[in-house]
PDB file of N, CA and C in Angstrom:
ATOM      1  N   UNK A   1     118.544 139.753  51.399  1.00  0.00           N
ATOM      2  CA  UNK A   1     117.631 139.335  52.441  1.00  0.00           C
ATOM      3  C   UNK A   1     118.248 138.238  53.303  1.00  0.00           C
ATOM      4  N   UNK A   2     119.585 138.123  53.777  1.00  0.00           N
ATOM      5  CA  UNK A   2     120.033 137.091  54.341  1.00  0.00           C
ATOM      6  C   UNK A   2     120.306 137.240  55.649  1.00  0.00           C
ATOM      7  N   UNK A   3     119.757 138.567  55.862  1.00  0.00           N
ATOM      8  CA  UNK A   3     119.723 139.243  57.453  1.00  0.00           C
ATOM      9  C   UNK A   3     118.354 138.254  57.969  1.00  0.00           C
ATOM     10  N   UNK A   4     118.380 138.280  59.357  1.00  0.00           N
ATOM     11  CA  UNK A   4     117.195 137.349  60.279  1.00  0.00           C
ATOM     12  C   UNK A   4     116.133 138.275  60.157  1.00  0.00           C
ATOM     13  N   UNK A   5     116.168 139.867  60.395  1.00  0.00           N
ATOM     14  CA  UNK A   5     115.506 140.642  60.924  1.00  0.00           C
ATOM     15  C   UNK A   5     115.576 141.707  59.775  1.00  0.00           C
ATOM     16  N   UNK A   6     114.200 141.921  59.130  1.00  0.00           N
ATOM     17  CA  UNK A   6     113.701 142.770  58.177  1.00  0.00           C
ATOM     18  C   UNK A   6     113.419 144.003  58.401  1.00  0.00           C
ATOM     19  N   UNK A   7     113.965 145.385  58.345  1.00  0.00           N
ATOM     20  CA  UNK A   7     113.569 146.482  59.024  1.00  0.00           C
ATOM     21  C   UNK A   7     112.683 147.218  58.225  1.00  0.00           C
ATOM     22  N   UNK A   8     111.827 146.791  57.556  1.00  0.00           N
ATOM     23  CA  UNK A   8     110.217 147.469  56.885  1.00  0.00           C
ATOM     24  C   UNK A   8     109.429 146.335  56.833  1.00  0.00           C
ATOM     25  N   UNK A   9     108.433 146.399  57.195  1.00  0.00           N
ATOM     26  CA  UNK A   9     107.456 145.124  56.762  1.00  0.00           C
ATOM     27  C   UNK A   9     106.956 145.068  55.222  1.00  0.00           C
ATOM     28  N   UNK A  10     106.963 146.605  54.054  1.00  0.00           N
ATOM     29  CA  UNK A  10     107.105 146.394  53.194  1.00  0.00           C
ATOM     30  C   UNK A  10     107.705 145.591  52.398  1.00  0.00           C
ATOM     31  N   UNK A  11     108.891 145.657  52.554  1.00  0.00           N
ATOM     32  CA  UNK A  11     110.376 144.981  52.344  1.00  0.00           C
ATOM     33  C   UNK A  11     109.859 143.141  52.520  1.00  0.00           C
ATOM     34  N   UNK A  12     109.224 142.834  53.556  1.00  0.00           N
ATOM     35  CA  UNK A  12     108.991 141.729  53.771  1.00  0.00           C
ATOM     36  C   UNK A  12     108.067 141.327  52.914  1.00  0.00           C
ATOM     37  N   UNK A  13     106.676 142.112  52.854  1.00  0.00           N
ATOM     38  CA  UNK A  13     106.050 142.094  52.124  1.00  0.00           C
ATOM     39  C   UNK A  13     106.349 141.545  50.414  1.00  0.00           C
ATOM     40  N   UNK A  14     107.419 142.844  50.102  1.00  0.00           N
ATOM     41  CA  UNK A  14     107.608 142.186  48.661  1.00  0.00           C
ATOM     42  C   UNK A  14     108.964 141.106  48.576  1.00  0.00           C
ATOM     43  N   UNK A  15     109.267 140.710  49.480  1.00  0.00           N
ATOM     44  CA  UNK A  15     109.749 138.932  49.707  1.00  0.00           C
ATOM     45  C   UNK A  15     109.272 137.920  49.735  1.00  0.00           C
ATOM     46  N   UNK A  16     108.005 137.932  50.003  1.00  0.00           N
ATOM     47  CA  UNK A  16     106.968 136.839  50.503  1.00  0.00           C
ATOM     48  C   UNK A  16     106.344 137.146  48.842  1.00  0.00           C
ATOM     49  N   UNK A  17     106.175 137.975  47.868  1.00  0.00           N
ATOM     50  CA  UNK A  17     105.036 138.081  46.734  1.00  0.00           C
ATOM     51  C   UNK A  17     105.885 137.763  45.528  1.00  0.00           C
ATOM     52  N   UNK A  18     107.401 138.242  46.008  1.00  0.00           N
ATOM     53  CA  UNK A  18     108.566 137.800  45.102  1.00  0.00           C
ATOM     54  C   UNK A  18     109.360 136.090  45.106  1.00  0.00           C
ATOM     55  N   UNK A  19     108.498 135.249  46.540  1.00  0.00           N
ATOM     56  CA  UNK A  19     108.816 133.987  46.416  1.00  0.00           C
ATOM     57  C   UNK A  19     107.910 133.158  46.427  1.00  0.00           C
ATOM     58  N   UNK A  20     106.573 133.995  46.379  1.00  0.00           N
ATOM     59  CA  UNK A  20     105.226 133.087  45.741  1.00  0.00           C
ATOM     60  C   UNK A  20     105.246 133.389  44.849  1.00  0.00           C
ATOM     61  N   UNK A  21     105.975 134.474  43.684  1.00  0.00           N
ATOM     62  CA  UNK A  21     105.744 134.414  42.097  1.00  0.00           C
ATOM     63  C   UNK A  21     106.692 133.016  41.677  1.00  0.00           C
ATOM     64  N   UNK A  22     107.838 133.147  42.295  1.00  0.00           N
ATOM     65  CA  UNK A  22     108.596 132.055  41.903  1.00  0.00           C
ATOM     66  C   UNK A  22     108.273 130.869  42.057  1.00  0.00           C
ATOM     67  N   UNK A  23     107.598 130.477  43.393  1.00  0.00           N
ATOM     68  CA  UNK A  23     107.248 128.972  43.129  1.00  0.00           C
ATOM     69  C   UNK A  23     105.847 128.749  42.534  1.00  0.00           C
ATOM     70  N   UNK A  24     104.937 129.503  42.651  1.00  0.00           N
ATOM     71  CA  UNK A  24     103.905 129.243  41.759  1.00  0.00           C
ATOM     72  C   UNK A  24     103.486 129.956  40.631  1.00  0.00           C
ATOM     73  N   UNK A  25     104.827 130.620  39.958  1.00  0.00           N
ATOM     74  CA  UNK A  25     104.779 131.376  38.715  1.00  0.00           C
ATOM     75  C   UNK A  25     102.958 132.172  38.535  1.00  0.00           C
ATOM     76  N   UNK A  26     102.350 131.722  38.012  1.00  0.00           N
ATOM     77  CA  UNK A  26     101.662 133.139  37.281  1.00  0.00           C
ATOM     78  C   UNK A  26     100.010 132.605  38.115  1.00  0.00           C
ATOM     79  N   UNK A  27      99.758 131.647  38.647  1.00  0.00           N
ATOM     80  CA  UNK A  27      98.819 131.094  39.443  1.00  0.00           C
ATOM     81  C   UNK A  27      98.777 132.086  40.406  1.00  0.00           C
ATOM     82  N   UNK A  28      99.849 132.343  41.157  1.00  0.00           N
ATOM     83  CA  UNK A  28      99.679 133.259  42.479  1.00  0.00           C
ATOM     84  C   UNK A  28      99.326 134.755  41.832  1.00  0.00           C
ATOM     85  N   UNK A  29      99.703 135.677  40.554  1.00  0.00           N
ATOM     86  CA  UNK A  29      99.339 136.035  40.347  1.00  0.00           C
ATOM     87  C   UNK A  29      97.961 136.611  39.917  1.00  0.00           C
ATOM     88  N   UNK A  30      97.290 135.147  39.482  1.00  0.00           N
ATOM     89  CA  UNK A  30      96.052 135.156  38.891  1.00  0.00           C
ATOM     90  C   UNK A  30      95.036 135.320  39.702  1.00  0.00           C
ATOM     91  N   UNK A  31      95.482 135.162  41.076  1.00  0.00           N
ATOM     92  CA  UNK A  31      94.256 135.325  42.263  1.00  0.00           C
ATOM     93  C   UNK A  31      94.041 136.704  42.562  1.00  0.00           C
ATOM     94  N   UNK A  32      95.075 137.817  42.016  1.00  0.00           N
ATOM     95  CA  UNK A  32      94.255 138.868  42.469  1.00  0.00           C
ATOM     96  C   UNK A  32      93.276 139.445  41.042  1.00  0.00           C
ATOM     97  N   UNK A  33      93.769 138.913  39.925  1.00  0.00           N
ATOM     98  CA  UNK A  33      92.600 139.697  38.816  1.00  0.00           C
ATOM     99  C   UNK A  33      91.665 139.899  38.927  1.00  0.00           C
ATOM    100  N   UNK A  34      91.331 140.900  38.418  1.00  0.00           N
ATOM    101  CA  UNK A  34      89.802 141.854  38.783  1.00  0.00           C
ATOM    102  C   UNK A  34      89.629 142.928  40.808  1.00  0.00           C
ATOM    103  N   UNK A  35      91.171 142.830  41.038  1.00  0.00           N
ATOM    104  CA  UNK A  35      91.032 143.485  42.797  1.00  0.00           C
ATOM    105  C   UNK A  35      91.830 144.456  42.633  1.00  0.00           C
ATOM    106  N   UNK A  36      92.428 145.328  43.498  1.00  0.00           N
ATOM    107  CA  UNK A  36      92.981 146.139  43.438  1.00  0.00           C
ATOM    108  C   UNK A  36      94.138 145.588  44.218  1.00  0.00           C
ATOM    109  N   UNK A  37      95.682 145.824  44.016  1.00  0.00           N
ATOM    110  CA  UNK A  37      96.820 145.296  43.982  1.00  0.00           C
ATOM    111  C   UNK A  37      97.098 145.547  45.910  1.00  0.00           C
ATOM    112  N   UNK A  38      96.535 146.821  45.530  1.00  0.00           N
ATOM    113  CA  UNK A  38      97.172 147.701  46.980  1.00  0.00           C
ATOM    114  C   UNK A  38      95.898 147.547  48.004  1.00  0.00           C
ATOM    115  N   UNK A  39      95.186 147.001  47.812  1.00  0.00           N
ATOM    116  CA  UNK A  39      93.937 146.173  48.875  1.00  0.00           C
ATOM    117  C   UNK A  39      94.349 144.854  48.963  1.00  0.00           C
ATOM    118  N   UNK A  40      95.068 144.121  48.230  1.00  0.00           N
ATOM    119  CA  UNK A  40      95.730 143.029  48.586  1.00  0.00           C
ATOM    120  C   UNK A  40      96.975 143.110  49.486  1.00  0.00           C
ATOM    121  N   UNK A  41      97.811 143.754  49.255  1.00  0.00           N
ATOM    122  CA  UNK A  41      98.853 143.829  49.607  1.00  0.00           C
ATOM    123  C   UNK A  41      98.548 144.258  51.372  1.00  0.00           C
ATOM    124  N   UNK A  42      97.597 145.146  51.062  1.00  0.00           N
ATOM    125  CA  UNK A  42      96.999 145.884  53.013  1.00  0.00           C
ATOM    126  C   UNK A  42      96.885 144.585  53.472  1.00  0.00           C
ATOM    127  N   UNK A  43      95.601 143.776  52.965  1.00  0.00           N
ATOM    128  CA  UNK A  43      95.478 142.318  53.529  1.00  0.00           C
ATOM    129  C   UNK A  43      96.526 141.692  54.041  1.00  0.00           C
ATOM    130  N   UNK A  44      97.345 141.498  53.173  1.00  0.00           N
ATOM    131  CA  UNK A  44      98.444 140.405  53.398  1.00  0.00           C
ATOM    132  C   UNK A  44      99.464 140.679  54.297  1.00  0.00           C
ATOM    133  N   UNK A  45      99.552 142.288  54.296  1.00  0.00           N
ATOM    134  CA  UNK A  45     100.167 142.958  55.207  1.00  0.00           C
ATOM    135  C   UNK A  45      99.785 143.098  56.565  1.00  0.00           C
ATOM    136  N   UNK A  46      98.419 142.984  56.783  1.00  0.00           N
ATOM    137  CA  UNK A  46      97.763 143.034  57.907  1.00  0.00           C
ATOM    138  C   UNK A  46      97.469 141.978  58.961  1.00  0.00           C
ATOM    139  N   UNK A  47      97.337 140.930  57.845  1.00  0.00           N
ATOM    140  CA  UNK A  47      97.361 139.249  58.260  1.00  0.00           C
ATOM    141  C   UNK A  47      98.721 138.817  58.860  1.00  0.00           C
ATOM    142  N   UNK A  48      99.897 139.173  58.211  1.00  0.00           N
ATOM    143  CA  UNK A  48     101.655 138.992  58.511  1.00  0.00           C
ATOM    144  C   UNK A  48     101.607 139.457  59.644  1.00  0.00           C
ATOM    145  N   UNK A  49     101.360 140.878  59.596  1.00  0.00           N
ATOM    146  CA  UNK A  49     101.996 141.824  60.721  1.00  0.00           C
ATOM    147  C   UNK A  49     103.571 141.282  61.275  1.00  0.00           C
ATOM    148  N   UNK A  50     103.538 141.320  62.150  1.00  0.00           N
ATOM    149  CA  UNK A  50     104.974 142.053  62.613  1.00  0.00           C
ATOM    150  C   UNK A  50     106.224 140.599  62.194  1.00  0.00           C
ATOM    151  N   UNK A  51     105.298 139.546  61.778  1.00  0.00           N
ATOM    152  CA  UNK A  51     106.246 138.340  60.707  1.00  0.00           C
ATOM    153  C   UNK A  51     107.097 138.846  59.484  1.00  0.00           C
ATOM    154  N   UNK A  52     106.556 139.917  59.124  1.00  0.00           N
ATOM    155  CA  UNK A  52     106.980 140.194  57.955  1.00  0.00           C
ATOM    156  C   UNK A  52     108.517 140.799  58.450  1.00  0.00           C
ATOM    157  N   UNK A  53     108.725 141.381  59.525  1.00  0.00           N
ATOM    158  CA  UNK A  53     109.829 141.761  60.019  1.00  0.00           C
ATOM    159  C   UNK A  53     110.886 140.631  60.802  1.00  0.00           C
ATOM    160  N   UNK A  54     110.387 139.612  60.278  1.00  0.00           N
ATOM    161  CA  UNK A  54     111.327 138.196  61.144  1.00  0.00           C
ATOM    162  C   UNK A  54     111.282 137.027  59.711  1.00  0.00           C
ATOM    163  N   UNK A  55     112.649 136.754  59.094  1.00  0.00           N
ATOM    164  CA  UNK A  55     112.629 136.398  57.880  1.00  0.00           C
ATOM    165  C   UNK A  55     112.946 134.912  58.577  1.00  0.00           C
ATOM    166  N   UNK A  56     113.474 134.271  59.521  1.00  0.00           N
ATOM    167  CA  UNK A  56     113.104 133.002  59.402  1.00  0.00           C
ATOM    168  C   UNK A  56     111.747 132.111  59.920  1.00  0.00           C
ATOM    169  N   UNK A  57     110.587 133.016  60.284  1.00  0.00           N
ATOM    170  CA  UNK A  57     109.241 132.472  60.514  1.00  0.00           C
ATOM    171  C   UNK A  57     108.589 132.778  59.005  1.00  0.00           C
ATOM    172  N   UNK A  58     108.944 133.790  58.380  1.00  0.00           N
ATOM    173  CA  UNK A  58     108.700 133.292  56.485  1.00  0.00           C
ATOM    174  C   UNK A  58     109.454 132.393  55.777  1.00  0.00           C
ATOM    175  N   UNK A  59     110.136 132.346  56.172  1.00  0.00           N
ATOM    176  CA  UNK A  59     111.003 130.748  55.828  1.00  0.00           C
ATOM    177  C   UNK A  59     110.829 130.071  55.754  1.00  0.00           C
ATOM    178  N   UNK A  60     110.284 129.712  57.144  1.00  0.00           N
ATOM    179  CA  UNK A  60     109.144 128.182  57.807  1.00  0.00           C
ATOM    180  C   UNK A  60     108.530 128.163  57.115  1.00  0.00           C
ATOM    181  N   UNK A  61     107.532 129.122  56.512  1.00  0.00           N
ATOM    182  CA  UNK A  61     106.276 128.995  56.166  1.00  0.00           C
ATOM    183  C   UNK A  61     106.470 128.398  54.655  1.00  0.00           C
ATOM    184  N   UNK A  62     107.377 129.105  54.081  1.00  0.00           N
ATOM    185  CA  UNK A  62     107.291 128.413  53.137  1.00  0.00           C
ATOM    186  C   UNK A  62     107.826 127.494  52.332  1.00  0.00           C
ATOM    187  N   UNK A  63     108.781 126.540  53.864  1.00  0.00           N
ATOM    188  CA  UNK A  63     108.868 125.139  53.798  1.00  0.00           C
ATOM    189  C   UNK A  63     107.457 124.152  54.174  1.00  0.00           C
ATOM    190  N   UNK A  64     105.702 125.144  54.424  1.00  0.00           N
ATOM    191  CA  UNK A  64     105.142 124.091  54.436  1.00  0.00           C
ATOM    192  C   UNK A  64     103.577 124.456  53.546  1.00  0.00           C
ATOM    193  N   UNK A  65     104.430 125.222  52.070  1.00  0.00           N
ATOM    194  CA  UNK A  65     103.642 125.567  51.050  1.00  0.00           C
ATOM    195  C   UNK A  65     103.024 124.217  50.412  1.00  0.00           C
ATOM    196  N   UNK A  66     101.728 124.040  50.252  1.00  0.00           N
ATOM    197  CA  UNK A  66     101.058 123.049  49.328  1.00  0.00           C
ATOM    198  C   UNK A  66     101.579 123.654  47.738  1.00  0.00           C
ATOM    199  N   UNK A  67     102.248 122.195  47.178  1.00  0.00           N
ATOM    200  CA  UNK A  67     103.089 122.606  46.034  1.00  0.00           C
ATOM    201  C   UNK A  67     102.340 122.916  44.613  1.00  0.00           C
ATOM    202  N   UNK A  68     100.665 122.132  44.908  1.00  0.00           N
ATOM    203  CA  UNK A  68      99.853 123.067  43.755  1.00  0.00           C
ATOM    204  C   UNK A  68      99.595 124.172  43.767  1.00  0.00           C
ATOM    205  N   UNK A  69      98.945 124.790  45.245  1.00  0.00           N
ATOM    206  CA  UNK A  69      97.715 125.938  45.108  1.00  0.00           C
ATOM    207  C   UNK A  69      98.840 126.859  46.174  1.00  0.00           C
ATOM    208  N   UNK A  70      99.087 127.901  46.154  1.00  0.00           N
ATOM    209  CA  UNK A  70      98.954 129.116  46.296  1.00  0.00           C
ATOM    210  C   UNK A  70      98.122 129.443  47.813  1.00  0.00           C
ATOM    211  N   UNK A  71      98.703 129.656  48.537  1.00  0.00           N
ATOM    212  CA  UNK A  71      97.934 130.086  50.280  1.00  0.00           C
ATOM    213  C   UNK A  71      97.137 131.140  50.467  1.00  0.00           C
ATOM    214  N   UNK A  72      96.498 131.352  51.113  1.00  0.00           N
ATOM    215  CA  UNK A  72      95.768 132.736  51.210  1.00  0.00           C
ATOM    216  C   UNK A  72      96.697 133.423  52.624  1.00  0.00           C
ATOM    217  N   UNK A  73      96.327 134.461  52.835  1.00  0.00           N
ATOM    218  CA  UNK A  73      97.303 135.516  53.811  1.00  0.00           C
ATOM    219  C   UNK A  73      97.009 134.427  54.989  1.00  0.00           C
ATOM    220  N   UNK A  74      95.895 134.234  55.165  1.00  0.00           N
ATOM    221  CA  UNK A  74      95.575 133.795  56.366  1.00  0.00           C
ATOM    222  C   UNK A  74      96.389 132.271  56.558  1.00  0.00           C
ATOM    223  N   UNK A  75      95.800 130.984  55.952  1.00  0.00           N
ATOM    224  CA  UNK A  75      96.959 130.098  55.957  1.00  0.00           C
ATOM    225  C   UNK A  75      98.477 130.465  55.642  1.00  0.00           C
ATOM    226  N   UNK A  76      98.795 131.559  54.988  1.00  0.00           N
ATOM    227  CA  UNK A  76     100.458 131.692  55.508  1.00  0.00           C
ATOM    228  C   UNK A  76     100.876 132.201  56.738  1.00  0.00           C
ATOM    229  N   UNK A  77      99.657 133.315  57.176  1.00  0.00           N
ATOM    230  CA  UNK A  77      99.935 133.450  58.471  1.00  0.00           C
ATOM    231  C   UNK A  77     100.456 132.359  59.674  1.00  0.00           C
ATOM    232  N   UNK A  78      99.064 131.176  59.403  1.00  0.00           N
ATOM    233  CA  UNK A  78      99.043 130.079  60.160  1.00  0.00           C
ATOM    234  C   UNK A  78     100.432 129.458  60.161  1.00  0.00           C
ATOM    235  N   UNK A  79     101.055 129.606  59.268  1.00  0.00           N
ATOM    236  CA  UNK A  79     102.588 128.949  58.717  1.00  0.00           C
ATOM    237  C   UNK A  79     103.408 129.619  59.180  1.00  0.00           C
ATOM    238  N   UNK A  80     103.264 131.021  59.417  1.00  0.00           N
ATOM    239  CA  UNK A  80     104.239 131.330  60.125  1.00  0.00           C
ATOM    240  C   UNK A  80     104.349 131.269  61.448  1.00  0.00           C
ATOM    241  N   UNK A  81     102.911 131.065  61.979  1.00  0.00           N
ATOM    242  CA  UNK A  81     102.405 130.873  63.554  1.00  0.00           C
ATOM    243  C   UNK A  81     103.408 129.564  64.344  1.00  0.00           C
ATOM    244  N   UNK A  82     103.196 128.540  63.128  1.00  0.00           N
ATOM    245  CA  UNK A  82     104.281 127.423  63.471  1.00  0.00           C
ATOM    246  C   UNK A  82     105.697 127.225  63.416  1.00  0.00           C
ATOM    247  N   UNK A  83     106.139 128.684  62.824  1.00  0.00           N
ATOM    248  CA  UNK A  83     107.697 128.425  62.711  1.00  0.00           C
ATOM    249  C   UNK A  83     108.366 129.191  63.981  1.00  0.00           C
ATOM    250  N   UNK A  84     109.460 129.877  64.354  1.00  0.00           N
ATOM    251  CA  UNK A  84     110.488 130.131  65.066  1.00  0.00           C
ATOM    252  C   UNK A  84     109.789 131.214  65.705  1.00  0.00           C
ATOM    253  N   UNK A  85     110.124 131.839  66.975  1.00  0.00           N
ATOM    254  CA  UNK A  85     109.172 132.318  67.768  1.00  0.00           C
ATOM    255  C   UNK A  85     109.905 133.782  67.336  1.00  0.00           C
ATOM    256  N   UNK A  86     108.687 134.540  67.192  1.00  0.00           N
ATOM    257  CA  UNK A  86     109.455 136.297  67.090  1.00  0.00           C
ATOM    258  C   UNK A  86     110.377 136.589  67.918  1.00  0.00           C
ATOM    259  N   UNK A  87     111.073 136.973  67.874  1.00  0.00           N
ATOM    260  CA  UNK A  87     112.166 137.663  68.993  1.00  0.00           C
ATOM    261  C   UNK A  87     111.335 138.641  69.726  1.00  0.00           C
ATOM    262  N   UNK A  88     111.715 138.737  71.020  1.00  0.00           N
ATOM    263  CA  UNK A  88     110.659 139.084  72.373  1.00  0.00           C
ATOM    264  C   UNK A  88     111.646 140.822  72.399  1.00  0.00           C
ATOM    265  N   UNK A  89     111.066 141.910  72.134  1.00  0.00           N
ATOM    266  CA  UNK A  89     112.174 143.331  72.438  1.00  0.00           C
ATOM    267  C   UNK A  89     111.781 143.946  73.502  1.00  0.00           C
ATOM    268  N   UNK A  90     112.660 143.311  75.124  1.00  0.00           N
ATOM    269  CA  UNK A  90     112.692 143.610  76.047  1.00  0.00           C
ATOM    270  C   UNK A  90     112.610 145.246  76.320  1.00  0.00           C
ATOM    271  N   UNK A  91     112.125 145.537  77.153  1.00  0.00           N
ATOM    272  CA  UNK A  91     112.588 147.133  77.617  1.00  0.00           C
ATOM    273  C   UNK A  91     112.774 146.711  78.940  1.00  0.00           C
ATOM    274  N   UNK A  92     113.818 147.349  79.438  1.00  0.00           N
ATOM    275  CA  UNK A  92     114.220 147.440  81.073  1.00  0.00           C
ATOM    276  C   UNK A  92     113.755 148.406  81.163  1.00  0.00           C
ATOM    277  N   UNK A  93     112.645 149.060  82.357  1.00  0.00           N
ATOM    278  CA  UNK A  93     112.835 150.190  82.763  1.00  0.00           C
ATOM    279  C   UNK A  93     113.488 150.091  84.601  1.00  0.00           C
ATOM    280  N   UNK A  94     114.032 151.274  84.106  1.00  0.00           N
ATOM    281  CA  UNK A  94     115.380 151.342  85.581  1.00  0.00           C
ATOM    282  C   UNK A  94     114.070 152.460  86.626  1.00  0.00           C
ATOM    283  N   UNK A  95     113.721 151.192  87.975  1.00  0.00           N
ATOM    284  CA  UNK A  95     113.343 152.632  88.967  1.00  0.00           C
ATOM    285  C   UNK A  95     114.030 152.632  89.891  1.00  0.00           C
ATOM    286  N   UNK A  96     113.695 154.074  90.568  1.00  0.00           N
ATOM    287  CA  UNK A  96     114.849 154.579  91.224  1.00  0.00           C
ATOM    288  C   UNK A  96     113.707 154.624  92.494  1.00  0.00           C
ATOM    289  N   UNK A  97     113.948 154.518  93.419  1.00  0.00           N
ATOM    290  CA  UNK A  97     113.016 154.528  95.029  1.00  0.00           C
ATOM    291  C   UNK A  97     113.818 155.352  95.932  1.00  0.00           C
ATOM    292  N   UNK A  98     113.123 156.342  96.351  1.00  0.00           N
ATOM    293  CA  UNK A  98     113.916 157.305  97.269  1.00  0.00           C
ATOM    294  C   UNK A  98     113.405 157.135  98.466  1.00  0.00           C
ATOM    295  N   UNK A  99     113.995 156.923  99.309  1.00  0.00           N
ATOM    296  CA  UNK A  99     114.064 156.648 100.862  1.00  0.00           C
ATOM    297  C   UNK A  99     112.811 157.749 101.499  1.00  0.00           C
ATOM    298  N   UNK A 100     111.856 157.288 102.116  1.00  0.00           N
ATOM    299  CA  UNK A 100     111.017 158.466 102.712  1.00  0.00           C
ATOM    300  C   UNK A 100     111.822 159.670 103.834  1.00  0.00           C
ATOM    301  N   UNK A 101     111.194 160.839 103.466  1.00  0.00           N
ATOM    302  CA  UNK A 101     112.230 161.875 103.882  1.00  0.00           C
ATOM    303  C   UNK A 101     111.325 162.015 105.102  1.00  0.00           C
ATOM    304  N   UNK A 102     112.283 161.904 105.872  1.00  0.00           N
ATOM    305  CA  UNK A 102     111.852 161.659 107.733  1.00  0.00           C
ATOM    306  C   UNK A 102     110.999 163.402 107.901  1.00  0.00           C
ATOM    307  N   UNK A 103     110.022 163.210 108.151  1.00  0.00           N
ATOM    308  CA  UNK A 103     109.026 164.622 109.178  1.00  0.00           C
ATOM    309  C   UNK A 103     109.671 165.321 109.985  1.00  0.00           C
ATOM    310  N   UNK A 104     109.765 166.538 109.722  1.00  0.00           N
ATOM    311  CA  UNK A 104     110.372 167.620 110.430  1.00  0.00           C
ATOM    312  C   UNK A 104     109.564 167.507 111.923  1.00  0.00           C
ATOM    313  N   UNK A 105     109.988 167.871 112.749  1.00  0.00           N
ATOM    314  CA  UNK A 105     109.511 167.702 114.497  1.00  0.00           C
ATOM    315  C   UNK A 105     108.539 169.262 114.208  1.00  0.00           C
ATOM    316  N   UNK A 106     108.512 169.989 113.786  1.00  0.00           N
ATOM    317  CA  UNK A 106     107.427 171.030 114.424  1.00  0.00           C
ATOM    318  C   UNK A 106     106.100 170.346 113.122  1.00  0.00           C
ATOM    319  N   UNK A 107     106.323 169.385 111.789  1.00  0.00           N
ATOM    320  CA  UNK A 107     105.096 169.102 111.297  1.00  0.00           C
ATOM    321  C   UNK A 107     104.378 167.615 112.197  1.00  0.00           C
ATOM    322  N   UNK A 108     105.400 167.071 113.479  1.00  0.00           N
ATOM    323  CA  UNK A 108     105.217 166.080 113.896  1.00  0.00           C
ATOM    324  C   UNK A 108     104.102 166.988 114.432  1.00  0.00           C
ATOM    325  N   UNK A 109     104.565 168.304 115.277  1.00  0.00           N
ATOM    326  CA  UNK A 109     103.790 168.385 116.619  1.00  0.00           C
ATOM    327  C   UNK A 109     102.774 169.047 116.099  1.00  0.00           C
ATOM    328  N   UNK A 110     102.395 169.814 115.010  1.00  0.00           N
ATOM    329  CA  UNK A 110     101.269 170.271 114.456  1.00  0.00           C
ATOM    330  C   UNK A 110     100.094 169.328 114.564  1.00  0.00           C
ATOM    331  N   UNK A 111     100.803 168.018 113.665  1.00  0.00           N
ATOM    332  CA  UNK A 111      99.905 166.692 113.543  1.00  0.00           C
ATOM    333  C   UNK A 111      99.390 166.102 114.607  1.00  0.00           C
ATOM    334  N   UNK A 112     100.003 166.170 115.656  1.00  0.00           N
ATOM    335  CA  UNK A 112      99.937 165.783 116.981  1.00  0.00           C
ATOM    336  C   UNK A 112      99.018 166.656 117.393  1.00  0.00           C
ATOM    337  N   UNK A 113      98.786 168.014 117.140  1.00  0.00           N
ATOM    338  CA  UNK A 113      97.923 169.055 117.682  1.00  0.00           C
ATOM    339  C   UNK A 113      96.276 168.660 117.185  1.00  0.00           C
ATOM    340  N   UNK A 114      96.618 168.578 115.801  1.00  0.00           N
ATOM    341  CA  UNK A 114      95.745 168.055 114.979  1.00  0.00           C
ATOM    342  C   UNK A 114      94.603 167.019 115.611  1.00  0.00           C
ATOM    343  N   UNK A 115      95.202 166.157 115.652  1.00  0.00           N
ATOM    344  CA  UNK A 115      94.886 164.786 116.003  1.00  0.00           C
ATOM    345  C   UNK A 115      94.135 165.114 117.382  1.00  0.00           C
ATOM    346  N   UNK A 116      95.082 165.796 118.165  1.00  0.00           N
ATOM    347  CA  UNK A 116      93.827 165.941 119.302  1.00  0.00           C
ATOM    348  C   UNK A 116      92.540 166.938 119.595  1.00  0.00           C
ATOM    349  N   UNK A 117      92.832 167.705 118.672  1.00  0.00           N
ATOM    350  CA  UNK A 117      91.756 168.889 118.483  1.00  0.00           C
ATOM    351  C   UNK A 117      90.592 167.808 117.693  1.00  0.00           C
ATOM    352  N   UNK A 118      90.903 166.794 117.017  1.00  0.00           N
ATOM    353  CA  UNK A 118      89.398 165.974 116.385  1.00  0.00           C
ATOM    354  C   UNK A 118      89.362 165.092 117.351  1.00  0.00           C
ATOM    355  N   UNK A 119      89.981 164.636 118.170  1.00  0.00           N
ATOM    356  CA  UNK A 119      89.795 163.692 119.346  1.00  0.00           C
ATOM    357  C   UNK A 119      88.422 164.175 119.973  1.00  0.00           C
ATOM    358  N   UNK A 120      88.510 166.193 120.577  1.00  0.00           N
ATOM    359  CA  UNK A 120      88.000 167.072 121.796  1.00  0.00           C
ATOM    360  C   UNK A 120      86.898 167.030 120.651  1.00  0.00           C
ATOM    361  N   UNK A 121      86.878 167.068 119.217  1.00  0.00           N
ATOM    362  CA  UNK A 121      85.563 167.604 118.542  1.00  0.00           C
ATOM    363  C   UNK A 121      84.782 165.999 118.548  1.00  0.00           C
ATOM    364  N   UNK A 122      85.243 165.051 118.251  1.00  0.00           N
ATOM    365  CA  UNK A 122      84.610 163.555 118.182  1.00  0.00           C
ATOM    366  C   UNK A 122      83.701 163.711 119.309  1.00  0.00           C
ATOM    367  N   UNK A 123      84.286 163.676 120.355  1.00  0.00           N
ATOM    368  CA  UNK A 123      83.824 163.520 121.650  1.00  0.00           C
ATOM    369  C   UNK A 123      82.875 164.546 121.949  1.00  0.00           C
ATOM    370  N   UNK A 124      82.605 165.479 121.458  1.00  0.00           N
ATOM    371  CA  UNK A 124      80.989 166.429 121.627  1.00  0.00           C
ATOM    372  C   UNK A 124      79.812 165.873 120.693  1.00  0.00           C
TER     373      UNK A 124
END
């Protein structure tokens, strides 16, 4: 995990559950007993979002872990809100502008015909 940029948010996912087991050993565990593992994990996954794919805003965060208790998704979120800004993934799109294609002279004079045939009808 010493890459900046995480290419699964799973992956991130079990980085962030594999370095809250370690610093708060079996406490962080104990908060999900009695839930279902994989309704936690959606949560936490859902709360991260696209952090989980940027490993030094989880970094931050958990240089500003309270060293008793264990965070909820949401205050780690907040922790990551304060660390290093996501990387921004530009798209260029290239347009192309084509020069207006000049009116043929017999659709000039049609138009021209046009134009005065509603002139003769206005005017009745």
């Amino acid at each position: 995990m010493s890459n900046l940029l995480i290419t699964e948010p799973d992956d991130g996912l079990d980085y962030v559950f594999a370095r809250m087991g370690a610093i708060y050993g079996s406490a962080f565990n104990r908060q999900w007993e009695g839930m279902e593992i994989d309704m936690v994990r959606h949560e936490w996954k859902s709360q991260l979002g696209s952090f989980l794919t940027y490993k030094p805003s989880l970094d931050y965060a958990f240089t500003r872990l309270d060293p008793d208790f264990p965070p909820s998704a949401v205050k780690f979120r907040n922790f990551c809100n304060g660390g290093p800004e996501l990387p921004q993934q530009t798209q260029l799109i290239e347009v192309q502008i084509k020069p207006p294609v000049p009116m043929p002279d017999y659709i000039k004079k049609q138009l021209d015909q046009l134009k005065k045939k509603m002139r003769v009808s206005d005017d009745t």
